[in-house]
C-alpha atoms as a PDB file:
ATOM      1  CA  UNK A   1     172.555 113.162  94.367  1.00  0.00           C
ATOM      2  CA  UNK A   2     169.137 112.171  96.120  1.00  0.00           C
ATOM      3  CA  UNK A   3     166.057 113.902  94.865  1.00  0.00           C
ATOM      4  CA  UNK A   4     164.813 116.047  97.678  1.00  0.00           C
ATOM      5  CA  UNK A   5     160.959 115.808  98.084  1.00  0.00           C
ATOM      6  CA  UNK A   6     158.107 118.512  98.106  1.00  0.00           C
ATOM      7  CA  UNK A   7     154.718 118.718  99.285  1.00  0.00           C
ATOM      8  CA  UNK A   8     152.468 118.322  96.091  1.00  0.00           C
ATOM      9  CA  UNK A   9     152.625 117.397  92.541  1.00  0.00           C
ATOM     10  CA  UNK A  10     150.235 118.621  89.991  1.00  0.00           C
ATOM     11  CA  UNK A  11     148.774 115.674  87.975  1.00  0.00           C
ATOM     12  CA  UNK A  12     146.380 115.902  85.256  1.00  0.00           C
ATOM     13  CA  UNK A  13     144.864 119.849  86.784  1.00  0.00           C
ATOM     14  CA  UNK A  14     145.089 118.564  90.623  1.00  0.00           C
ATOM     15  CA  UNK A  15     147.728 118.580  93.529  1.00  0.00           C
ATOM     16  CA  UNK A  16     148.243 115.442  94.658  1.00  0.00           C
ATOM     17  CA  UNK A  17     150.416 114.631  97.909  1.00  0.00           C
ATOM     18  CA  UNK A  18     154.059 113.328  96.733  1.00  0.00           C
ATOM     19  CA  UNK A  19     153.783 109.751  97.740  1.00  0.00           C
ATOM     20  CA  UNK A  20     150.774 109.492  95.582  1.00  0.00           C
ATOM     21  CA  UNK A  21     152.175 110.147  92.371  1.00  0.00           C
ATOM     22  CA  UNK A  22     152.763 106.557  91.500  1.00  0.00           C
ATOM     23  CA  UNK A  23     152.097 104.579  88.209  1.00  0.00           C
ATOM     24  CA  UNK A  24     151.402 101.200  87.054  1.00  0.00           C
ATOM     25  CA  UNK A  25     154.224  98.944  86.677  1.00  0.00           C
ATOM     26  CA  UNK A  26     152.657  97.584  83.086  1.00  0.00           C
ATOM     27  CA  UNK A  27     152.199 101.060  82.162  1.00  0.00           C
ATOM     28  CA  UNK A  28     153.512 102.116  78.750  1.00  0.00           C
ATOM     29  CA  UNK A  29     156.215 104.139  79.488  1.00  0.00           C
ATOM     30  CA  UNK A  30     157.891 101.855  81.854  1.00  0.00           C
ATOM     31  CA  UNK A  31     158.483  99.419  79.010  1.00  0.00           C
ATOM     32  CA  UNK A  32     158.778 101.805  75.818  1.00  0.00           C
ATOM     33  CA  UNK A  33     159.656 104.676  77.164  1.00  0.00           C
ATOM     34  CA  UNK A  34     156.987 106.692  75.884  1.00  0.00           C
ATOM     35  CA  UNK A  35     157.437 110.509  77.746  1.00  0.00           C
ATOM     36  CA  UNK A  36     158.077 113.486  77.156  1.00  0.00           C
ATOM     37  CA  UNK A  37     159.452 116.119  79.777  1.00  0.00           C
ATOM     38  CA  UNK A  38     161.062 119.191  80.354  1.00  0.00           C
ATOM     39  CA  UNK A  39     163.619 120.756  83.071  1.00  0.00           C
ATOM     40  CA  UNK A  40     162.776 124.604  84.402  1.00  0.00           C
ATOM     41  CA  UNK A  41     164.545 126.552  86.842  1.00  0.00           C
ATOM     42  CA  UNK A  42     163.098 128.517  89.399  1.00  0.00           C
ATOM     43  CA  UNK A  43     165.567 131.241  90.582  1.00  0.00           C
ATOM     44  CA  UNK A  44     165.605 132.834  93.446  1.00  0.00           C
ATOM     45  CA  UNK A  45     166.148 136.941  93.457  1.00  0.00           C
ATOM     46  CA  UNK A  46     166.854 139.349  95.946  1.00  0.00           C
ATOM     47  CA  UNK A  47     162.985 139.592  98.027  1.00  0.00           C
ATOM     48  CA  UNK A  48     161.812 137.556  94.748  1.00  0.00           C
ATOM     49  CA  UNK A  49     161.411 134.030  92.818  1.00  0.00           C
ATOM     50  CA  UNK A  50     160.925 133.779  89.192  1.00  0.00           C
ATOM     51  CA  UNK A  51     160.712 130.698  86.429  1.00  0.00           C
ATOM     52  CA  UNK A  52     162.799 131.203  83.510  1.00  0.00           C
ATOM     53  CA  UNK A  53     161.476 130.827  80.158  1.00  0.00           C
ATOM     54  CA  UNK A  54     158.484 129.157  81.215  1.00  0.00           C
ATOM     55  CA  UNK A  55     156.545 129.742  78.104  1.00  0.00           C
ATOM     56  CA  UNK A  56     159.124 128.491  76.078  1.00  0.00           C
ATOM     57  CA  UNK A  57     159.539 125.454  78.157  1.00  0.00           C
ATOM     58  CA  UNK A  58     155.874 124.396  77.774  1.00  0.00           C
ATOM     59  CA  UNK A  59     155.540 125.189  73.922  1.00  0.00           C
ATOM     60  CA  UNK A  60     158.516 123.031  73.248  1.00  0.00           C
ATOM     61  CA  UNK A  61     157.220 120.014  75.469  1.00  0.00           C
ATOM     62  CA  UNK A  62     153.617 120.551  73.313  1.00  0.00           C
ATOM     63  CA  UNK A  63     155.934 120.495  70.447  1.00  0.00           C
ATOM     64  CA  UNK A  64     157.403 117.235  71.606  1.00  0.00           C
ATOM     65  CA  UNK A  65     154.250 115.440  72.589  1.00  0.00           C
ATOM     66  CA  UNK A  66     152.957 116.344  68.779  1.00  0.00           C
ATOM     67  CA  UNK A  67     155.965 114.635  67.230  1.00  0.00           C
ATOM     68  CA  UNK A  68     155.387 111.740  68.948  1.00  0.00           C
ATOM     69  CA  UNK A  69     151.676 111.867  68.218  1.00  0.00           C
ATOM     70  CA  UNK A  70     150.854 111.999  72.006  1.00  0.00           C
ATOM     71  CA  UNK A  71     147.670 114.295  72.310  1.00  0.00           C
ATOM     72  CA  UNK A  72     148.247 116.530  75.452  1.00  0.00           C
ATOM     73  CA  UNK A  73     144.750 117.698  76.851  1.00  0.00           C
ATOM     74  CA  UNK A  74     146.571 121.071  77.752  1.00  0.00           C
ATOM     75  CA  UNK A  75     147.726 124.394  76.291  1.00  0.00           C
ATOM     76  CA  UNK A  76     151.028 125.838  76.258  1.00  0.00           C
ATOM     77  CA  UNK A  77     148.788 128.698  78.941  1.00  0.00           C
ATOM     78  CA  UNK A  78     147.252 125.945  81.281  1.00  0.00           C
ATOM     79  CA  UNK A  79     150.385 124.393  81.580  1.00  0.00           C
ATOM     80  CA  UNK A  80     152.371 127.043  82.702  1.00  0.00           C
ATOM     81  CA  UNK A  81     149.389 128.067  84.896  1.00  0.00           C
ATOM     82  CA  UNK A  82     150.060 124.415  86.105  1.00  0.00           C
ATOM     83  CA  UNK A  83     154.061 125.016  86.896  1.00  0.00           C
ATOM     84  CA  UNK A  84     153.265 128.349  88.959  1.00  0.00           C
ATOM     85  CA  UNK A  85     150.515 126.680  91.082  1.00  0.00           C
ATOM     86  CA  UNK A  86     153.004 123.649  92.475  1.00  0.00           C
ATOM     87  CA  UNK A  87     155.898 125.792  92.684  1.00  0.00           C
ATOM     88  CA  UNK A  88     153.767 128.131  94.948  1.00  0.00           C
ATOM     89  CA  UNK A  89     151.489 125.390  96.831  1.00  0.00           C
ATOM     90  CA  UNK A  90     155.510 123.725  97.579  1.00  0.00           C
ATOM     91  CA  UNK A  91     156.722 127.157  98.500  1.00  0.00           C
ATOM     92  CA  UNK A  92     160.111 126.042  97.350  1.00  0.00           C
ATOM     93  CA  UNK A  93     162.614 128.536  95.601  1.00  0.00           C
ATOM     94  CA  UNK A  94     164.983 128.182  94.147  1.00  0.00           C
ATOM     95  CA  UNK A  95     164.219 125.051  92.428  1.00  0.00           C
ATOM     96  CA  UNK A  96     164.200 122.909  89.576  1.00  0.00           C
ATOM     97  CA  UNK A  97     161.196 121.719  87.548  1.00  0.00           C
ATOM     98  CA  UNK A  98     160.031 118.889  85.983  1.00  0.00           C
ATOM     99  CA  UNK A  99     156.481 118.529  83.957  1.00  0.00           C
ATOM    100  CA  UNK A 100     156.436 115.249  82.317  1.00  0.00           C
ATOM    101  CA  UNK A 101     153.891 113.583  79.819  1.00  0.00           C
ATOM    102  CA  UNK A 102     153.755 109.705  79.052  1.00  0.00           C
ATOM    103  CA  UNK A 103     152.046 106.706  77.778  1.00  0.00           C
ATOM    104  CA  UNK A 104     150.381 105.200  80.803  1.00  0.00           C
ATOM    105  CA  UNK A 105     147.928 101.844  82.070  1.00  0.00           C
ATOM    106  CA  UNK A 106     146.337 100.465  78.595  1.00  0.00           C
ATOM    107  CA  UNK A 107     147.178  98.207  76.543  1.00  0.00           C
ATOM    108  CA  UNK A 108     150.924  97.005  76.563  1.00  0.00           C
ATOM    109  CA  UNK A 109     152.526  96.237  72.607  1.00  0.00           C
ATOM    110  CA  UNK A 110     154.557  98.837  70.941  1.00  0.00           C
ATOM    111  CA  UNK A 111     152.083 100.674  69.841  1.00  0.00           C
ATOM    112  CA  UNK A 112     150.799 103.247  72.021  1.00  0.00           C
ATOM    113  CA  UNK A 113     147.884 104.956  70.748  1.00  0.00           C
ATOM    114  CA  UNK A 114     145.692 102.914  72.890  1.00  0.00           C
ATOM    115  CA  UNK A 115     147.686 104.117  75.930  1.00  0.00           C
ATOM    116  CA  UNK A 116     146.300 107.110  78.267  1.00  0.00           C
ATOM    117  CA  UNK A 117     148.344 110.380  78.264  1.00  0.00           C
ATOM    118  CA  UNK A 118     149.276 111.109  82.050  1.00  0.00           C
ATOM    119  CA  UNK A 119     150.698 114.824  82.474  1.00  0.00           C
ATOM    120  CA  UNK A 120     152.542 115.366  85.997  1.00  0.00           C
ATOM    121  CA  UNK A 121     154.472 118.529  87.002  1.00  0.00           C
ATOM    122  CA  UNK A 122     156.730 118.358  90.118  1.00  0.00           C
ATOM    123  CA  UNK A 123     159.564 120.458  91.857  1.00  0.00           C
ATOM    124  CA  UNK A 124     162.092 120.270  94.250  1.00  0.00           C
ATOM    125  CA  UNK A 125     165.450 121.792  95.306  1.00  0.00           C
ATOM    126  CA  UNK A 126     168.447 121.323  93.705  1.00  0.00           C
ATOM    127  CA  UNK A 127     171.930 122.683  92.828  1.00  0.00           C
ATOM    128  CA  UNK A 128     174.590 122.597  90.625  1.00  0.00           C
ATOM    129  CA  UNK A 129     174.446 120.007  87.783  1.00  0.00           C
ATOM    130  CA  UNK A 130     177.888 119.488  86.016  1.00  0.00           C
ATOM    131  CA  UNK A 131     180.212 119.171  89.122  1.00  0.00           C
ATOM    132  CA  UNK A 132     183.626 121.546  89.414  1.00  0.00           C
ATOM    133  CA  UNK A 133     183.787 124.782  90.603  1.00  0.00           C
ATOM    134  CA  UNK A 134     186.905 125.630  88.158  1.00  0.00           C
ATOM    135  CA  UNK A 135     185.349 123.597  85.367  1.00  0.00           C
ATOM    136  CA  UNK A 136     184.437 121.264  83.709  1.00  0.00           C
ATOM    137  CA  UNK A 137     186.503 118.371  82.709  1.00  0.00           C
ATOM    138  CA  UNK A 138     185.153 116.046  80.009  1.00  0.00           C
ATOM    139  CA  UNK A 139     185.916 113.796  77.369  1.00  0.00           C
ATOM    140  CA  UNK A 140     184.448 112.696  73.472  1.00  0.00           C
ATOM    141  CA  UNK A 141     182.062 109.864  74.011  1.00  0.00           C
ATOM    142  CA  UNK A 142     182.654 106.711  72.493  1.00  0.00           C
ATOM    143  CA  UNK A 143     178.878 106.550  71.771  1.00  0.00           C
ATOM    144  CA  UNK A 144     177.568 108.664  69.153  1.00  0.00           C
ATOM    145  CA  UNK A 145     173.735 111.184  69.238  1.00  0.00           C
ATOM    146  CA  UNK A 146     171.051 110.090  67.360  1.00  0.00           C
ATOM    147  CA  UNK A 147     171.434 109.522  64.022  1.00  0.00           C
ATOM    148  CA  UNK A 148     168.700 111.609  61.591  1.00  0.00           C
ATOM    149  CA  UNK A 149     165.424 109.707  60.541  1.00  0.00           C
ATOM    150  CA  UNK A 150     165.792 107.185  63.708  1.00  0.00           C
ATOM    151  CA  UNK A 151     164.709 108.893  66.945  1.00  0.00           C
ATOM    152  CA  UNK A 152     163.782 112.820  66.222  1.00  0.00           C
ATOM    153  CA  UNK A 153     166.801 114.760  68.166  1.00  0.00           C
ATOM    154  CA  UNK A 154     164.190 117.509  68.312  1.00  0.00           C
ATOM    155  CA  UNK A 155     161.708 115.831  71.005  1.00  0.00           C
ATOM    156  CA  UNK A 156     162.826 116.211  74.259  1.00  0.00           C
ATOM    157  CA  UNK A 157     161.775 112.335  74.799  1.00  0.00           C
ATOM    158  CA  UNK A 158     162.803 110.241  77.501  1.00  0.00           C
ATOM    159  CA  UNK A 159     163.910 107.048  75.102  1.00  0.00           C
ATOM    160  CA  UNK A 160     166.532 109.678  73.815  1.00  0.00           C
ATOM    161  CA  UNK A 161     167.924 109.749  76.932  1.00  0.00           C
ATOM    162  CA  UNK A 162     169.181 106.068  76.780  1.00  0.00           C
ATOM    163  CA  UNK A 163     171.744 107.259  74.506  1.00  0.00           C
ATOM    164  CA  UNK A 164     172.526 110.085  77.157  1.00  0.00           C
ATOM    165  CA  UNK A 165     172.895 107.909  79.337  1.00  0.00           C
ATOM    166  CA  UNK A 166     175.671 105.944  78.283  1.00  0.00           C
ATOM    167  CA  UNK A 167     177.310 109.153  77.500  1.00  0.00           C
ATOM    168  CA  UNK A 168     177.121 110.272  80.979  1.00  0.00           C
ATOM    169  CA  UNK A 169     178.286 107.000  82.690  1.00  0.00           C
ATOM    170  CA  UNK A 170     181.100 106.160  80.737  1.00  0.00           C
ATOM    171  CA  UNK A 171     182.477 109.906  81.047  1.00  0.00           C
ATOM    172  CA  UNK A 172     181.810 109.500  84.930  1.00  0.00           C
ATOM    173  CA  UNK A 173     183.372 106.053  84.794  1.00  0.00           C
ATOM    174  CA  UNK A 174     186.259 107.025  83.227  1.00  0.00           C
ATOM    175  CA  UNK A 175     186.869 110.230  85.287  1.00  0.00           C
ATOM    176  CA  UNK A 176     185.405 112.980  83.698  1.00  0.00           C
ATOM    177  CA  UNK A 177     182.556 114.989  85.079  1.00  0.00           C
ATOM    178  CA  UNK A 178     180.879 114.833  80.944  1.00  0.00           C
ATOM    179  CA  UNK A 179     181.321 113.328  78.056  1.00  0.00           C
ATOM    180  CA  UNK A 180     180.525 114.979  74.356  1.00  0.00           C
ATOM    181  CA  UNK A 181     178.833 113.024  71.691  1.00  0.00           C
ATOM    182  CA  UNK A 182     179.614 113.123  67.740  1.00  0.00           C
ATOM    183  CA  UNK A 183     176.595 112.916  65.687  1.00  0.00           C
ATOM    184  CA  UNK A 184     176.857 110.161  63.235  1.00  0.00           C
ATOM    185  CA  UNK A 185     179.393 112.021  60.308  1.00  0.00           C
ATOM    186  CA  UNK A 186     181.857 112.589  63.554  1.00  0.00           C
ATOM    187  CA  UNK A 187     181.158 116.224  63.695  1.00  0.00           C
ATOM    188  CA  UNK A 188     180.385 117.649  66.904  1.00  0.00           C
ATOM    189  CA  UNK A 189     176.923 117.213  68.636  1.00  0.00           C
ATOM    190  CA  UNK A 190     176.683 117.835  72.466  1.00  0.00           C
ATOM    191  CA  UNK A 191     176.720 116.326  75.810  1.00  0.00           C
ATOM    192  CA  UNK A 192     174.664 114.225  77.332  1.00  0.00           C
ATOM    193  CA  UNK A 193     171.866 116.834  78.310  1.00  0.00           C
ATOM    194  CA  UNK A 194     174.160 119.839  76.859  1.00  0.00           C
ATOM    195  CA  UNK A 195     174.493 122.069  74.393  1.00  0.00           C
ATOM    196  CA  UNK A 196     177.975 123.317  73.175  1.00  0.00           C
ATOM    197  CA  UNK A 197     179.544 126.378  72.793  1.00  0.00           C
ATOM    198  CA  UNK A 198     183.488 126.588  71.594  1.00  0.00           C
ATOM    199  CA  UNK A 199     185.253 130.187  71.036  1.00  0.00           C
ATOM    200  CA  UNK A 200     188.095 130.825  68.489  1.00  0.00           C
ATOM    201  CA  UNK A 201     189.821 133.955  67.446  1.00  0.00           C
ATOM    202  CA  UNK A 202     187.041 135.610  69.153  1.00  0.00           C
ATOM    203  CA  UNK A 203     184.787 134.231  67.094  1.00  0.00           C
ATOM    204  CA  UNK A 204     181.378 132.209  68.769  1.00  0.00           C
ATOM    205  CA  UNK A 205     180.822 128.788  67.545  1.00  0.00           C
ATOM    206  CA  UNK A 206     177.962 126.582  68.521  1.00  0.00           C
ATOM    207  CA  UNK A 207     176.614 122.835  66.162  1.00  0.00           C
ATOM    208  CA  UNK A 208     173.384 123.466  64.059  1.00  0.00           C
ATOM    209  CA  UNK A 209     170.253 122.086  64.913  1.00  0.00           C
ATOM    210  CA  UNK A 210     170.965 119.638  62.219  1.00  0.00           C
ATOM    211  CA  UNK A 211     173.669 117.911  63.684  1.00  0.00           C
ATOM    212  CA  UNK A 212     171.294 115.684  66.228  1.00  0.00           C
ATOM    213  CA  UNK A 213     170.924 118.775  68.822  1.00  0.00           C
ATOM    214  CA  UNK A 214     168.159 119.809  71.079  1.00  0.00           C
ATOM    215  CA  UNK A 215     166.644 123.021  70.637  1.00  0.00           C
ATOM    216  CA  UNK A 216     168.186 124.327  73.761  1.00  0.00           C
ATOM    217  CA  UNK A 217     166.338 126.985  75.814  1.00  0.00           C
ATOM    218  CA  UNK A 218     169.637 128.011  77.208  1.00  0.00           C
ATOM    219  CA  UNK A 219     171.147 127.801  74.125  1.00  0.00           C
ATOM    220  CA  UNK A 220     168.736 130.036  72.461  1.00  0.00           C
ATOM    221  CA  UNK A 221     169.189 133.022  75.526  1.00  0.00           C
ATOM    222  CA  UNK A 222     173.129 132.500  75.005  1.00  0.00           C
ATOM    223  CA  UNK A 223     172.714 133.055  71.185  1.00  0.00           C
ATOM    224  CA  UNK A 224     170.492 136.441  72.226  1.00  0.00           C
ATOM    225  CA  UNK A 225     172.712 137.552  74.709  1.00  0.00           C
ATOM    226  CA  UNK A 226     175.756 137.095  72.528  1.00  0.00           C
ATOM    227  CA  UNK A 227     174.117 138.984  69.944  1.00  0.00           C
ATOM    228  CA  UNK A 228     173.056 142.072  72.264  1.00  0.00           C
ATOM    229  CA  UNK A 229     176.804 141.916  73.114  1.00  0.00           C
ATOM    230  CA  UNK A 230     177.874 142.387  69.477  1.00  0.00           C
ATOM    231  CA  UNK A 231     179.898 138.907  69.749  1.00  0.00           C
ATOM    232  CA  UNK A 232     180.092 136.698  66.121  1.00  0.00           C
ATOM    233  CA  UNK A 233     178.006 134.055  66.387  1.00  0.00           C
ATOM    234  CA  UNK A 234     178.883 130.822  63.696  1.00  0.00           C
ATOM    235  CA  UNK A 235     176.536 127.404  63.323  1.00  0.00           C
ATOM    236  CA  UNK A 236     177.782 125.401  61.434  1.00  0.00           C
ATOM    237  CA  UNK A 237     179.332 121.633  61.538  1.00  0.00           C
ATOM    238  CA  UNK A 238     182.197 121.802  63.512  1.00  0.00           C
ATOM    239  CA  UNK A 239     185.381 119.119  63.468  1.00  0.00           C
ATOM    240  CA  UNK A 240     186.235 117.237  66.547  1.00  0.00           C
ATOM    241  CA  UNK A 241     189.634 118.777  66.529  1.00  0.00           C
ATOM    242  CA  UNK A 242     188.088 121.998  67.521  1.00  0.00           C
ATOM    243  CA  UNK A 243     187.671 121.538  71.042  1.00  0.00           C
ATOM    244  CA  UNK A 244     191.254 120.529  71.222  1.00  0.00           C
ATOM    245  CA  UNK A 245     192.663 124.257  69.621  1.00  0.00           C
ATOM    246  CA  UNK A 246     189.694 126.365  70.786  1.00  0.00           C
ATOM    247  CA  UNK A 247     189.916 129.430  73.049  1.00  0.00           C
ATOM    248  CA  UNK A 248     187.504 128.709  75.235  1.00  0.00           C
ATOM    249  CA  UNK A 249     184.502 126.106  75.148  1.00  0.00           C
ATOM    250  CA  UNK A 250     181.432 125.928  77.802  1.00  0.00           C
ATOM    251  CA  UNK A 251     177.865 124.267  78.212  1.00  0.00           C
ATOM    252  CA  UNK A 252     174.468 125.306  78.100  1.00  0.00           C
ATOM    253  CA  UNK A 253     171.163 123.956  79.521  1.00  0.00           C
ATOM    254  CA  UNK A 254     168.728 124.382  81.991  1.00  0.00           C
ATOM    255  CA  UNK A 255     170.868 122.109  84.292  1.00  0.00           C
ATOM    256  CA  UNK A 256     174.307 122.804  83.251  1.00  0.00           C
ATOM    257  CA  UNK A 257     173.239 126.978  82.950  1.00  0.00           C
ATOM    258  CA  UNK A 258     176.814 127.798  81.811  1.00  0.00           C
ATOM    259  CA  UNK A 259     179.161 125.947  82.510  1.00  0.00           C
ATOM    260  CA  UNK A 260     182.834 126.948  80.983  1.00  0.00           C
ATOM    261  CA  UNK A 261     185.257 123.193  79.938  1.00  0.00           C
ATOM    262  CA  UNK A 262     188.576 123.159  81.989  1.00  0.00           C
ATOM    263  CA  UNK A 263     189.658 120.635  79.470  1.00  0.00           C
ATOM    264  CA  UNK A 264     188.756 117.816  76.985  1.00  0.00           C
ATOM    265  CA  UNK A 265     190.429 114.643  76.618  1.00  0.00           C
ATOM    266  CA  UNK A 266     192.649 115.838  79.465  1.00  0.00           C
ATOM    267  CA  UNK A 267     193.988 118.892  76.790  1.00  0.00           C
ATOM    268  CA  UNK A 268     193.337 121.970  78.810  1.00  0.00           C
ATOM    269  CA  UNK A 269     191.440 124.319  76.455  1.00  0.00           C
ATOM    270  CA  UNK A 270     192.676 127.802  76.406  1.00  0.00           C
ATOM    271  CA  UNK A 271     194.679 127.871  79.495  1.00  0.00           C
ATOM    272  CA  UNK A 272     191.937 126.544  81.662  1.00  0.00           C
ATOM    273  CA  UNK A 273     190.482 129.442  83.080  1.00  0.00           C
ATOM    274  CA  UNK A 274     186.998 130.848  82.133  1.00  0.00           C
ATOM    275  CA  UNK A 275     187.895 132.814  78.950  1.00  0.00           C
ATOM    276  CA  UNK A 276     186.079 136.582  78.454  1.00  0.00           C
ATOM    277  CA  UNK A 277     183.422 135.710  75.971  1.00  0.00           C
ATOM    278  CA  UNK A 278     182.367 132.765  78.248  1.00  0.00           C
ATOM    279  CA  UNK A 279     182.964 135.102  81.404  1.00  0.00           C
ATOM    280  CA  UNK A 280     180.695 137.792  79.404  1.00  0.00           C
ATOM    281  CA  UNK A 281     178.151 135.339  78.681  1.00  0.00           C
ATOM    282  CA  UNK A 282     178.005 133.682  82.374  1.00  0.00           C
ATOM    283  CA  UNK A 283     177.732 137.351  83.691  1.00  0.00           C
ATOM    284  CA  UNK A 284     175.034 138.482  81.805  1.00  0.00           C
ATOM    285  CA  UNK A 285     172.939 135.234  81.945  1.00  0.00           C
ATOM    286  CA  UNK A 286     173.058 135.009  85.843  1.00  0.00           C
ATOM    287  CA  UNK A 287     172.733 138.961  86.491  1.00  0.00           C
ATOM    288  CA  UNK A 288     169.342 138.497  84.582  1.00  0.00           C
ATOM    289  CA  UNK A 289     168.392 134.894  86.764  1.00  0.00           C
ATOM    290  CA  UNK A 290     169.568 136.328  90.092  1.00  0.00           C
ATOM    291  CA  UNK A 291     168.116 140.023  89.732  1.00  0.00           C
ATOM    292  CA  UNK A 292     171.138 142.326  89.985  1.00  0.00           C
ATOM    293  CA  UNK A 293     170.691 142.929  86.127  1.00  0.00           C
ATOM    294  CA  UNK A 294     167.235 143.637  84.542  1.00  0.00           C
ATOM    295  CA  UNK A 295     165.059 141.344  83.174  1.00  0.00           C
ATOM    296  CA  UNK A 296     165.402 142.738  79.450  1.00  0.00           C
ATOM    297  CA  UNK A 297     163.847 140.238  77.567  1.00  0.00           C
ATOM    298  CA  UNK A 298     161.090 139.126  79.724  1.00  0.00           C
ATOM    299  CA  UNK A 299     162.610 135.882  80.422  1.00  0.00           C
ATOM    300  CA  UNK A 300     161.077 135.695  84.366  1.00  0.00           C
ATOM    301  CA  UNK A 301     157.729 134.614  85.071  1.00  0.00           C
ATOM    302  CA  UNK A 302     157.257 135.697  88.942  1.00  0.00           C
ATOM    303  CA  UNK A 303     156.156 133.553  91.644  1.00  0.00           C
ATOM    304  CA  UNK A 304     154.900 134.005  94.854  1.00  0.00           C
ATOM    305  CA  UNK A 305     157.203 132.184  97.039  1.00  0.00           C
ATOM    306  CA  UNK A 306     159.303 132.987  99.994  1.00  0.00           C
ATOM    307  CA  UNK A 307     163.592 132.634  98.715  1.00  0.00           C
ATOM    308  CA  UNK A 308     165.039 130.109 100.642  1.00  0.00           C
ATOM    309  CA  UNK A 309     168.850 130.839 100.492  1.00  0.00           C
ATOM    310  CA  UNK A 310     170.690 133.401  99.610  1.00  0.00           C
ATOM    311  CA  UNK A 311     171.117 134.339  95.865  1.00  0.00           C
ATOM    312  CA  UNK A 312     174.358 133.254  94.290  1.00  0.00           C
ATOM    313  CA  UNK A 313     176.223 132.483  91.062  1.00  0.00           C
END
């Protein structure tokens, strides 16, 4: 899926013209891997645009760039001033976002406190992220998430996405559209850039922060939703077996949104079909994205940008 281009991309409190945003090949990153990012979506409404969870999307990537002892020259406030000035100098909406910090032209060695900290933010169109239209079909990994006390599961980090990608790849390779990492006991962790959600005997089940899981931003509005819907919500460790004899199962993420699991391992779980707590969930979360249900929990920071295309689930 080619990366379609905008007009600007805000780098270190200026808009730059795309084709400018380049780095040196010897910079930091490009050999360690030293970033950290996010991914925000910009919806479009009816006569309207707004980011979702903006705030929440820049505290955790200040939160990231601590843990990794990468001193961003920015607040959580200037940063998401930073998002809503290229999203409206692009004009683009909907669209997806992507502010990224990282290590860049100093000294190369592993260590990378001598590096410069770069901070870009770009956007650009794009649609749906876990292919299907009738689900999702996807398969346990053979590799396994990060174990605890090696790379911090917390920090949305681009080295952690090595592992991701090796999830993703052999899934695709293989003939599923996802794969689902175990953490490092076997228990259930999440996809490559997903969180996971599995429903039995009514009962809503999602894996613990502990278990190697991002801090999902989509994961935490499914947990509030669920909640305002007076649905049971259970963390906890959860066998593989369970995705095998669950109800329903589905995604979460800023890509993924909510995505409901046709089947796993080619078992179809439930009968297939989006189940009602899923269903309940998916309705709520894009009535609230796409306008036709109010914006309850302040989750939309407007934009002044012209919608593009129509709104739609």
């Amino acid at each position: 899926m080619p990366i379609q281009t905008t007009t600007n991309i805000w780098h270190n409190g200026n808009l730059i013209p795309w084709d400018k945003a380049q780095i040196h090949v010897m910079s930091h990153v490009v050999h360690y891997g030293s970033s950290v990012f996010e991914g925000i979506r910009c919806y479009a409404q009816p006569n309207a645009a707004g980011i979702f969870r903006l705030p929440e999307h820049m505290a955790r990537l200040v939160d990231s760039a601590k843990i990794y002892r990468m001193p961003l020259p920015y607040t959580v406030e200037q940063l998401s001033t930073a998002v809503i000035d290229v999203v409206e100098a692009n004009g683009v909406a909907p669209c997806y976002i992507r502010p990224i910090a990282f290590r860049g032209y100093g000294e190369l060695g592993v260590n990378p406190l001598r590096s410069p900290v770069e901070v870009y933010v770009a956007n650009y169109p794009w649609g749906k992220y876990v292919p299907g239209t009738s689900g999702a079909d996807v398969c346990v990994s053979s590799w396994s998430r990060l174990a605890p006390n090696t790379m911090p599961a917390l920090a949305k980090a681009g080295a952690n996405y090595m592992n991701s990608q090796l999830i993703r790849m052999e899934a695709e390779i293989n003939g599923y559209s996802e794969g689902i990492g175990l953490d490092t006991n076997g228990y259930l962790s999440e996809g490559s850039g997903e969180n996971l959600f599995l429903v039995r005997g009514g009962v809503l089940y999602t894996t613990p922060l502990a278990n190697s899981v991002l801090n999902g931003i989509t994961r935490s509005s499914v947990l509030t939703l669920a909640k305002q819907l007076g649905i049971e919500v259970v963390e906890q460790a959860l066998p593989r077996e369970m995705l095998y004899i669950c109800d329903e199962a589905f995604f979460t993420g800023t890509a993924a949104e909510v995505t409901h699991l046709r089947s796993v391992d080619r078992i179809l779980v439930g009968d297939g079909t989006m189940g009602p707590i899923t269903k309940a969930l998916h309705d709520e979360f894009f009535g609230i994205v796409h306008g036709t249900l109010p914006d309850r929990y302040n989750w939309l920071t407007p934009v002044n940008v012209k919608v593009a295309e129509p709104v739609g689930v």
